[in-house]
Protein backbone atom coordinates (compact mmCIF):
# COMPACT_ATOMS: atom_id res chain seq x y z
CA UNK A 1 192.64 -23.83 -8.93
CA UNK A 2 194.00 -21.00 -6.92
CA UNK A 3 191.94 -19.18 -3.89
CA UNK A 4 192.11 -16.95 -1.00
CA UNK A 5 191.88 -18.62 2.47
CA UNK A 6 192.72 -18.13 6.20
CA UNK A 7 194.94 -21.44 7.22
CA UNK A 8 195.35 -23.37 10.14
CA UNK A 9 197.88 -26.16 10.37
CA UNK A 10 200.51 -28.73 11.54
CA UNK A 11 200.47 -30.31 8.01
CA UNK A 12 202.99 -28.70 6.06
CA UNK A 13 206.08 -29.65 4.03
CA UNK A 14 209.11 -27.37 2.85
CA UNK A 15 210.15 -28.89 -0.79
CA UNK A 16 213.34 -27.81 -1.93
CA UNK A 17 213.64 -26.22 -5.56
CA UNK A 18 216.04 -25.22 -8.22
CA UNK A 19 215.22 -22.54 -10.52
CA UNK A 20 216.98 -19.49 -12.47
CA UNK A 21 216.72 -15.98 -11.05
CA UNK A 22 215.39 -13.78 -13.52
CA UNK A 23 217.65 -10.88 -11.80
CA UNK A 24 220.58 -12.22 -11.57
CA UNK A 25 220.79 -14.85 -13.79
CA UNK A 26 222.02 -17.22 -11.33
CA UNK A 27 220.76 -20.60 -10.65
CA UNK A 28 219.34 -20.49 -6.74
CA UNK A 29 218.21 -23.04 -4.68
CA UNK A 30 215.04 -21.78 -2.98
CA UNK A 31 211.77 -23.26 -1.15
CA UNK A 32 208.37 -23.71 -1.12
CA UNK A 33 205.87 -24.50 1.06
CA UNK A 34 203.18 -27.15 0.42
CA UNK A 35 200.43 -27.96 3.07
CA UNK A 36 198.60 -31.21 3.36
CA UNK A 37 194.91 -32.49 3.11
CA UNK A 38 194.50 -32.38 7.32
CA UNK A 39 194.95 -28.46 7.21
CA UNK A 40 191.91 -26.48 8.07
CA UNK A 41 190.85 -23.49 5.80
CA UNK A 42 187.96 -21.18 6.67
CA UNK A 43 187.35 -17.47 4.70
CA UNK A 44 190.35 -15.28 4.01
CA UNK A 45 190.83 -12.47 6.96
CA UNK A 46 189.92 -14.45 10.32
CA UNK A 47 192.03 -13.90 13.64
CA UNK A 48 193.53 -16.57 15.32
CA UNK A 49 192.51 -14.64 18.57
CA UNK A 50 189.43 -13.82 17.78
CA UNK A 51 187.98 -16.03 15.31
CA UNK A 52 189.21 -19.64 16.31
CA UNK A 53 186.63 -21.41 18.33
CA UNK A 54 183.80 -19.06 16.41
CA UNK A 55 184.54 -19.55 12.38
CA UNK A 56 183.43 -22.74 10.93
CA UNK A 57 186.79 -24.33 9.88
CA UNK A 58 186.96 -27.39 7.21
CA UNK A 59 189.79 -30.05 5.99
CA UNK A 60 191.34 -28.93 2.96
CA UNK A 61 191.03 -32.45 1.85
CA UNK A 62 193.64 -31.99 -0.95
CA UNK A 63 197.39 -30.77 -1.20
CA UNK A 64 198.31 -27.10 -1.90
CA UNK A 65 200.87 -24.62 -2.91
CA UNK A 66 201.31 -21.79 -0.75
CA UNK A 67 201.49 -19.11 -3.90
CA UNK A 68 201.52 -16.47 -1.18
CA UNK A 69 201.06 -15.80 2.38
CA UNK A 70 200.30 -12.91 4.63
CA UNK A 71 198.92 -12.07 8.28
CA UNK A 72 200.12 -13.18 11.80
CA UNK A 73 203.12 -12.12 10.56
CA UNK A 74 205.29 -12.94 14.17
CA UNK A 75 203.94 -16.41 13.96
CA UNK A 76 205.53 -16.87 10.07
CA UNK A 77 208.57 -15.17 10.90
CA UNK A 78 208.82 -17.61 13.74
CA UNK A 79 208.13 -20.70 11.73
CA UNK A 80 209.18 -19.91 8.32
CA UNK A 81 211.78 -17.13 7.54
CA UNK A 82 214.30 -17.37 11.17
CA UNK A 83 213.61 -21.51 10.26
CA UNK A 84 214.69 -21.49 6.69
CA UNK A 85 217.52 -18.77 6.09
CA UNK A 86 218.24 -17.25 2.76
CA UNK A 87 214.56 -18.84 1.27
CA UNK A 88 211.66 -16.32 2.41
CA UNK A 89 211.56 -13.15 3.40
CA UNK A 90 209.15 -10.60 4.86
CA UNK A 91 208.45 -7.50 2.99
CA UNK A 92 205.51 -5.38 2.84
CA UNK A 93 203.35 -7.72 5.27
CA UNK A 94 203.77 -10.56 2.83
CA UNK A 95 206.20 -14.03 2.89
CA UNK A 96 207.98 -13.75 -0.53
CA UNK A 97 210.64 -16.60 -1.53
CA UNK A 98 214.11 -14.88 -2.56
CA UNK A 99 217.09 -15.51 -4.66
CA UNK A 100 219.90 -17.05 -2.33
CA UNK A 101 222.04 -14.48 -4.61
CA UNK A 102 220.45 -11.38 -4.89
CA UNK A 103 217.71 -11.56 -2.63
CA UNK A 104 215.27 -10.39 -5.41
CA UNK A 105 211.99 -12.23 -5.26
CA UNK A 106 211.07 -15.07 -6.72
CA UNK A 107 207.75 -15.06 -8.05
CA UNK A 108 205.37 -17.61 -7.36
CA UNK A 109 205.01 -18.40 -10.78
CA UNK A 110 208.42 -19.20 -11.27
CA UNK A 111 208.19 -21.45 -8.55
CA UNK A 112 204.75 -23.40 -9.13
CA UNK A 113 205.52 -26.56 -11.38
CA UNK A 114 209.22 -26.59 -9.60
CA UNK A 115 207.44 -27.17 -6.44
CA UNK A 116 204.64 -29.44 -7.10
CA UNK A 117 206.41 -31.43 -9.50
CA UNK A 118 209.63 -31.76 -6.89
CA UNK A 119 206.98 -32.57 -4.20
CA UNK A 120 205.42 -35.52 -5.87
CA UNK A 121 208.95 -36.87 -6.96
CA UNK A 122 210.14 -36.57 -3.48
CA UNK A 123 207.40 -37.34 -1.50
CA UNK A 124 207.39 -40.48 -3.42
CA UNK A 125 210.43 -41.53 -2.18
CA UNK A 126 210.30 -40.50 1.14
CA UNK A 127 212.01 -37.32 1.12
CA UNK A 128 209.54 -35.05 2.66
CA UNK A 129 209.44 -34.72 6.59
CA UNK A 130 205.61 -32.96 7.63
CA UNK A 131 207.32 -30.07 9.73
CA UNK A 132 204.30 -30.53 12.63
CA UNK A 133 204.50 -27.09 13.29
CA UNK A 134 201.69 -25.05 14.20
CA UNK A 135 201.20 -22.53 11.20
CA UNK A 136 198.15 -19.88 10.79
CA UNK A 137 197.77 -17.24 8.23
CA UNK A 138 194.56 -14.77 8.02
CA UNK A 139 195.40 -14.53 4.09
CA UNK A 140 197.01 -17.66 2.25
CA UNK A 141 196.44 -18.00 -1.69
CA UNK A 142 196.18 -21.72 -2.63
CA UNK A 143 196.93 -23.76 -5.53
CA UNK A 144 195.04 -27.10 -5.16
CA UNK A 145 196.78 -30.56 -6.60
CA UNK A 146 195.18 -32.11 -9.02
CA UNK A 147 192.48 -34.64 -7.28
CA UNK A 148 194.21 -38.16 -6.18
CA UNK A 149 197.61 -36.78 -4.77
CA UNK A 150 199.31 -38.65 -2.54
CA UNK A 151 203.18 -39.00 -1.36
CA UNK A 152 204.70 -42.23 0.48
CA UNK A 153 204.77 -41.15 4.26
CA UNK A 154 206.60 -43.51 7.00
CA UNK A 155 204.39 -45.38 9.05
CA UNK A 156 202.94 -43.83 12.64
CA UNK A 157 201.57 -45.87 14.88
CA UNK A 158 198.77 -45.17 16.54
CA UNK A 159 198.43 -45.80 19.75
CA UNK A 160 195.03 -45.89 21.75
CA UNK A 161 195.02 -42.29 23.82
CA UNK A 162 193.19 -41.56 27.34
CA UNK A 163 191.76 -38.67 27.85
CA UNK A 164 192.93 -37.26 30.97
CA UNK A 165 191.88 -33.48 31.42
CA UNK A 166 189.29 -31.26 30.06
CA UNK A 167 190.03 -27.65 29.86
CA UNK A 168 187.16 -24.67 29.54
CA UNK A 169 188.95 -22.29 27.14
CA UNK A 170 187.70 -18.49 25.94
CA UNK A 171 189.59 -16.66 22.99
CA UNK A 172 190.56 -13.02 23.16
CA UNK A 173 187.16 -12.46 21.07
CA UNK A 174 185.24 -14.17 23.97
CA UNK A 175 184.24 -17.05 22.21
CA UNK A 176 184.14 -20.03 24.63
CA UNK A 177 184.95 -23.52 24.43
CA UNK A 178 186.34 -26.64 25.65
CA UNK A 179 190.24 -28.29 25.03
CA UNK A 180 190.86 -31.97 26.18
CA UNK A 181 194.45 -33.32 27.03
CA UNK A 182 194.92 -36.93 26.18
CA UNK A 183 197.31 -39.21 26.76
CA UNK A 184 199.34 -42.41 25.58
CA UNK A 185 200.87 -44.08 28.16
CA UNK A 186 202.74 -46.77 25.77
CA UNK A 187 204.65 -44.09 23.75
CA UNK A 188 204.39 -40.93 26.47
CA UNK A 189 202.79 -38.79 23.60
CA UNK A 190 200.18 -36.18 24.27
CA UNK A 191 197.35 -35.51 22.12
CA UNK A 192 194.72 -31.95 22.32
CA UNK A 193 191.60 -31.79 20.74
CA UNK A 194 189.68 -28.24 20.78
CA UNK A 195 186.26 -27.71 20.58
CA UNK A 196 183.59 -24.60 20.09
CA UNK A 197 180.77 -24.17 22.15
CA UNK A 198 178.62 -26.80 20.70
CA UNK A 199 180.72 -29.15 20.66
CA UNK A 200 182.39 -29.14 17.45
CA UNK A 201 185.60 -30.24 16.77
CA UNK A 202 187.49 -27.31 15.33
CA UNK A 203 191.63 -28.79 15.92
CA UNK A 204 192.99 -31.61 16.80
CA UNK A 205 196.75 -32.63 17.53
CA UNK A 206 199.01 -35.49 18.34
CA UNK A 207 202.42 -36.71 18.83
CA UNK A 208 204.17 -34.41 21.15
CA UNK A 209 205.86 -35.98 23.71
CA UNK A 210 207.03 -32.69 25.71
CA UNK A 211 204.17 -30.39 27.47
CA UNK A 212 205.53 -27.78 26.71
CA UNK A 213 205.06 -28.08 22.74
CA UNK A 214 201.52 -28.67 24.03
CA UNK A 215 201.34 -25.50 25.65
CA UNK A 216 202.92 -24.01 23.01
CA UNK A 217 200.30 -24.82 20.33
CA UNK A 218 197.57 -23.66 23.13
CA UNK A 219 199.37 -19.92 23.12
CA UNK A 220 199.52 -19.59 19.35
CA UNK A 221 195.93 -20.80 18.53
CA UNK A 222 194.90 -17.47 21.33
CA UNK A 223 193.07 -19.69 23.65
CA UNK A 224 192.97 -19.04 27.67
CA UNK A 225 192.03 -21.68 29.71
CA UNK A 226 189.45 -20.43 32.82
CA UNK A 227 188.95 -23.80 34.15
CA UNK A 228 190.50 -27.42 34.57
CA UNK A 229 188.50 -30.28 35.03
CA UNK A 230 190.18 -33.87 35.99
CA UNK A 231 188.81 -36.35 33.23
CA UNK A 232 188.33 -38.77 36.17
CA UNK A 233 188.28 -37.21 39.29
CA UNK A 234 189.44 -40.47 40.85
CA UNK A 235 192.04 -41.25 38.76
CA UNK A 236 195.41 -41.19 40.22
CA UNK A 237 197.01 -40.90 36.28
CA UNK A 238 194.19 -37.69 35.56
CA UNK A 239 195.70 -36.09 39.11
CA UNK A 240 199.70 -36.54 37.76
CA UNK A 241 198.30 -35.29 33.86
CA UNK A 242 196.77 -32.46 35.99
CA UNK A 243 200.06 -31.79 38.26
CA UNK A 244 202.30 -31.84 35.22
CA UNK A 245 200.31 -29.92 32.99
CA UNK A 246 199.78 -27.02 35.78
CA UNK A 247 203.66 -27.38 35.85
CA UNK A 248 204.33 -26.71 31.86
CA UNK A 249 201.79 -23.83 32.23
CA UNK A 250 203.75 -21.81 34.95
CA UNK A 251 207.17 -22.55 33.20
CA UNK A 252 205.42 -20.91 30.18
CA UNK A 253 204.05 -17.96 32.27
CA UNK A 254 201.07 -18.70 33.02
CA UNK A 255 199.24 -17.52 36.02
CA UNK A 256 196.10 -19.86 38.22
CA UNK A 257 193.31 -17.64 39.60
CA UNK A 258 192.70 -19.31 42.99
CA UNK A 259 188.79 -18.90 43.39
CA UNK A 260 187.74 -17.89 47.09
């Protein structure tokens, strides 16, 4: 089943394929892009910016081919074409996959069964590394895997997480809403979890170890943060989350409003 969706997230796997260009003749080694079950879809044409904390955003709850993929185009250039050279290009407002050749493109349905087939093989043996990285598009069409798909992953653990700060954030569109920063001391990983208004949680994500891949992720989902609240406001760990974190925001640019 293929559809049209807007896409949010850090669930996605590049799986390597060998086909024959219909151009040139010659046999190319190209990619695709499959995104897992924890990736959040919503209807096709939201903004990031504008739409993040407002939209009401669901699981996928299956694995999908990326058959094509358009819209915050900086972000997939970022991610996905200067990441992966010679594989995708950018041409008309759209991600196309190209001939390492000629750079003709490939068409997705040259590349379908190559990609899901190679991601099942692979993943079953380990192959496939989840790239983590933060990935939107307003306009994404989808082939589902069939019901039941699953690929060996290595085991995570999972440590228990504190949270540490809370965060008041606003999108460009005004929305408002609240991030918290959380925190394993045993493995020094950082964990975010963003919610709307009322509460709901709209995006969660673990495992960074460096603020400033934390900050990062807070830029590209288009959220400001107007206030900072200390988890535990007696806390002498919530006062060093709060000093560091203040820290990776300047290095990233950002400026605190001192209130009078």
């Amino acid at each position: 089943m293929t559809s049209h969706r807007s896409v949010l997230t850090k669930e996605w796997y590049k799986v390597p394929i060998c086909i024959d260009c219909p151009d040139c003749g010659a046999q190319s080694r190209s990619v695709g892009i499959v995104v897992g079950p924890s990736s959040l879809v919503a209807v096709a044409g939201l903004s990031a910016e504008n739409d993040v904390l407002d939209k009401p955003w669901a699981p996928l709850g299956v694995f999908a081919f990326i058959e094509s993929l358009a819209g915050r185009t900086e972000n997939i250039e970022r991610f996905l074409v200067d990441r992966f050279h010679n594989a995708f290009a950018l041409r008309n407002d759209q991600l196309v996959s190209i001939c390492e050749h000629c750079a003709e493109n490939l068409a997705p349905s040259l590349l379908r069964s190559a990609v899901m087939n190679g991601f099942v093989r692979l993943g079953q043996r380990r192959l496939l590394v989840n790239e983590r990285l933060l990935l939107f598009s307003s306009d994404v069409a989808l082939t589902e895997f069939h019901g039941g798909t699953s690929i060996e992953e290595c085991d995570l653990p999972h440590p228990d997480y504190a949270m540490m700060l809370i965060c008041h954030t606003e999108s460009h569109g005004g929305e408002t809403g609240t991030l918290e920063l959380w925190h394993s001391i045993a493995r020094n990983d950082y964990a975010i979890i963003v919610k709307g208004h009322e509460g709901r949680e709209i995006f969660r994500d673990g495992l960074n170890d460096d603020l400033a891949e934390v900050v990062a992720t807070i830029s590209n989902l288009g959220l400001v943060l107007t206030e900072l609240h200390m988890a535990q406001a007696a806390s002498p760990f919530c006062g060093l989350a709060r000093d560091v974190f203040l820290e990776a925001l300047e290095h990233a640019g950002y400026r605190q409003e001192i209130r009078r």
